[in-house]
Protein backbone atom coordinates (compact mmCIF):
# COMPACT_ATOMS: atom_id res chain seq x y z
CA UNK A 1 43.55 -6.22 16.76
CA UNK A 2 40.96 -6.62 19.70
CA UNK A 3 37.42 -6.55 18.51
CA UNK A 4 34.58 -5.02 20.24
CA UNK A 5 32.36 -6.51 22.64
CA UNK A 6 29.39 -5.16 23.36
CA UNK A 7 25.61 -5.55 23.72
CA UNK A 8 23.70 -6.81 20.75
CA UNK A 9 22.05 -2.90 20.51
CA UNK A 10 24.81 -1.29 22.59
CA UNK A 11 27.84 0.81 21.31
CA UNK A 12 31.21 0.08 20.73
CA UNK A 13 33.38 0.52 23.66
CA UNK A 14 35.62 3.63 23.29
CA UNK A 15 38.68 3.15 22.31
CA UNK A 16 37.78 -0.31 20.28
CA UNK A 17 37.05 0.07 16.26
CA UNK A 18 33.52 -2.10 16.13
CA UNK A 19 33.85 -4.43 13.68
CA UNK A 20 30.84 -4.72 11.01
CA UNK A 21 30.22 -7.31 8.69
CA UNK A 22 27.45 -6.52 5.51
CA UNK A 23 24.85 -8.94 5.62
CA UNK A 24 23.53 -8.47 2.30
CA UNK A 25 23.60 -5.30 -0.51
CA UNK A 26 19.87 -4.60 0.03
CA UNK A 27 18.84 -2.30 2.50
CA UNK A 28 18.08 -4.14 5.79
CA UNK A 29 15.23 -1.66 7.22
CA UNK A 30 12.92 0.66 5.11
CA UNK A 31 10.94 3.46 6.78
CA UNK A 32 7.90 4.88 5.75
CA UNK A 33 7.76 8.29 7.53
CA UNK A 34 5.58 11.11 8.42
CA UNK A 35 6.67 14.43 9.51
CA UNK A 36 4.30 17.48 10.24
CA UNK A 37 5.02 21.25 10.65
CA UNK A 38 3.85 21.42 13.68
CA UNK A 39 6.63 18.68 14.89
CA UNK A 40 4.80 15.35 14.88
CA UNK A 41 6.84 12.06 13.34
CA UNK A 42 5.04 9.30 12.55
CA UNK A 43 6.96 6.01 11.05
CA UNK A 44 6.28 2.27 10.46
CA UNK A 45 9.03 -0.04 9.32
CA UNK A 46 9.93 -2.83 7.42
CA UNK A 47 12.50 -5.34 6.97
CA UNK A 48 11.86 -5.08 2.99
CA UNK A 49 12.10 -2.84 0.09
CA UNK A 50 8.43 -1.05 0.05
CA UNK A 51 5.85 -1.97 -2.83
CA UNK A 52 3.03 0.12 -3.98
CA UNK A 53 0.61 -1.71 -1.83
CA UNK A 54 2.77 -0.80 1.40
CA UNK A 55 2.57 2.75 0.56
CA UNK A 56 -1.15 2.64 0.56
CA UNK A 57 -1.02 0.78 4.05
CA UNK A 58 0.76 3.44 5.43
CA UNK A 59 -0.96 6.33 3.68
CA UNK A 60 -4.23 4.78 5.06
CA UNK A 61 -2.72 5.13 8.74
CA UNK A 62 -1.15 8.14 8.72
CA UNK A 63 -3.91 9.30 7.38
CA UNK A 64 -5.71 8.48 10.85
CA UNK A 65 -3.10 9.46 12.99
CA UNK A 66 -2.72 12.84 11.49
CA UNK A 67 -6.86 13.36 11.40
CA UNK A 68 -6.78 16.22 8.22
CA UNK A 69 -5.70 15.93 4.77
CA UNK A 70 -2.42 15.05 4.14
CA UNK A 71 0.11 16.57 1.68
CA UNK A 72 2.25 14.06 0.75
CA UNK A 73 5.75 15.35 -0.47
CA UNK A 74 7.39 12.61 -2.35
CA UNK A 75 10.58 11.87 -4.27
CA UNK A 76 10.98 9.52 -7.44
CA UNK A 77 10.80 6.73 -5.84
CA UNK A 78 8.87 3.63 -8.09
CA UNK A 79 6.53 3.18 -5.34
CA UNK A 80 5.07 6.47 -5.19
CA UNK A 81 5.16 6.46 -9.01
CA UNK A 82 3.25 3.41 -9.80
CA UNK A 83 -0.74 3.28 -11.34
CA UNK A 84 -1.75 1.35 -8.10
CA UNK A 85 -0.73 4.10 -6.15
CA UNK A 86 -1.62 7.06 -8.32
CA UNK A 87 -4.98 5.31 -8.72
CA UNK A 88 -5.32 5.25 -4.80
CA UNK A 89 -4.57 8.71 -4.83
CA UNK A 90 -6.66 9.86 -7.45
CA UNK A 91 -9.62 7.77 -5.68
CA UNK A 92 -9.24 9.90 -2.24
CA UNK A 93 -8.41 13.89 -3.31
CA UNK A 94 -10.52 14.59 -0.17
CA UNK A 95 -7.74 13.16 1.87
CA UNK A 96 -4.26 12.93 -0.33
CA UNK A 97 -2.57 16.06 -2.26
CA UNK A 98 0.67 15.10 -3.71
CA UNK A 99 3.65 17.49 -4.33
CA UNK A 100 6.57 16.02 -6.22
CA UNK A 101 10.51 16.98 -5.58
CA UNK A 102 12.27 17.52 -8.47
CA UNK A 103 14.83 14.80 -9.19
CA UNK A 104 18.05 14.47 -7.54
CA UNK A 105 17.32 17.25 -4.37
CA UNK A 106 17.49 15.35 -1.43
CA UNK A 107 17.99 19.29 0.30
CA UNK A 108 14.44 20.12 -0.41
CA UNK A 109 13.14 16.72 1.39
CA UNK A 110 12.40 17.51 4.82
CA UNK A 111 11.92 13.73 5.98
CA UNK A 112 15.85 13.31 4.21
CA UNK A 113 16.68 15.29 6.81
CA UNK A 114 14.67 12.98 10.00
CA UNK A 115 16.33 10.00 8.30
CA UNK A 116 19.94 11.57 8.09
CA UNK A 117 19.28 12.11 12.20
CA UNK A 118 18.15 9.19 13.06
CA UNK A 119 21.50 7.33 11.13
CA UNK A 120 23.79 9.60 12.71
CA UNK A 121 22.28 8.77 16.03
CA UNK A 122 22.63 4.98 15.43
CA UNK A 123 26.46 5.24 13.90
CA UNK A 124 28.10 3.37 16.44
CA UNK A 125 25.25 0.84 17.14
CA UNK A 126 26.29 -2.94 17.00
CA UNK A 127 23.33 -4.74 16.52
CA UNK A 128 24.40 -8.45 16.00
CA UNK A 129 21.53 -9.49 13.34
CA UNK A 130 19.15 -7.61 11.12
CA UNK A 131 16.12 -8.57 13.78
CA UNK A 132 18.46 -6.47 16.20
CA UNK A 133 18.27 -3.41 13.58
CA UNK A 134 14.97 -3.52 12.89
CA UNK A 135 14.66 -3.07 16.79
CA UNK A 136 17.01 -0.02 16.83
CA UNK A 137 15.77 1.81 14.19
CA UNK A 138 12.21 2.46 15.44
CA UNK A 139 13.84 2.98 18.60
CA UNK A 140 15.78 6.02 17.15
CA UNK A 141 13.17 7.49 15.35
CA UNK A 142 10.77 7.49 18.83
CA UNK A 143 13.28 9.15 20.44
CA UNK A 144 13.19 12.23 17.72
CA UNK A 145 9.46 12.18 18.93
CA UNK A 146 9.89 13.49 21.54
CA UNK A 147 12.08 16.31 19.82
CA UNK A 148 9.65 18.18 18.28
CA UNK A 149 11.74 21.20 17.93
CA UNK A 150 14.26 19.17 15.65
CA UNK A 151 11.55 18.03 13.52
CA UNK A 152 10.03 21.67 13.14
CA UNK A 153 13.81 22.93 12.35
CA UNK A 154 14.07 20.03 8.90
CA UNK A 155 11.26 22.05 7.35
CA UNK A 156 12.97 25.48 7.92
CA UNK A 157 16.38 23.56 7.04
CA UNK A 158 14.74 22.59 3.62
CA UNK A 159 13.63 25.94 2.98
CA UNK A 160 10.17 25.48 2.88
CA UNK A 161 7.29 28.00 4.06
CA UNK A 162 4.56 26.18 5.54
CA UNK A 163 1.33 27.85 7.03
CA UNK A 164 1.40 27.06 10.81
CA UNK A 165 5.24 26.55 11.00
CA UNK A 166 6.34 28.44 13.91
């Protein structure tokens, strides 16, 4: 069996199966991400699993980009779930409304649908080491920036009725 060669961040060579290797069971890049009606993405990334006190980070900055009050749609995750971040929360209702899925409905997550893009787009990447990853992903996700049209169509694709989605 020949293996593929190819570019730390490039694809496998048609015709070649790329050969992967697992570095570890943990997720090797977690994304934080932003997605507006209107067709705006905002992401930051990180080569960890995200605690409470990331989320707040992020909420803080996004917060900036986006320039209004956020609703902030969020699944079970711990993070989202803990006192340090309903406390944080709580502390800024002039800025943060939170809307929680129900459990188990991935379908009614808009942003599930961003992230699902973004991995198909990056199936056949080969990046040698987790650094290289880390690199790709972000890379992936600016290109659905400039997509704004895609973004638009995961809130319609979730079924949800937003005021100012066109």
């Amino acid at each position: 069996m020949r293996r593929a060669t190819a570019s730390a961040l490039g694809r496998a060579r048609r015709g070649l199966t790329p050969v992967l290797r697992r570095v570890s069971k943990r997720r090797e890049v977690s994304s934080i991400v932003v997605i507006t009606p209107d067709g705006h993405l905002y992401a930051r990334h990180f080569r960890t699993s995200i605690p409470s006190q990331t989320v707040i980070s992020a909420l803080r900055s996004f917060r900036r980009k986006v320039g209004t009050p956020l609703l902030v749609v969020w699944n079970r995750l711990n993070a989202h779930r803990s006192q340090v971040t309903t406390a944080f929360i709580a502390a800024h209702p002039q800025d943060f409304a939170v809307a929680y899925l129900p459990a188990y409905a991935p379908e009614l997550n808009s942003e599930e649908q961003c992230n699902a893009f973004v991995k198909r787009a990056m199936e056949n990447a080969l990046p040698g080491s987790v650094a290289d990853l880390h690199l790709l992903a972000p890379r992936e996700f600016s290109r659905l920036q400039r997509r704004p049209e895609m973004i638009v169509s995961f809130f319609r694709h979730a079924g949800l009725s937003v005021a100012g989605l066109s």
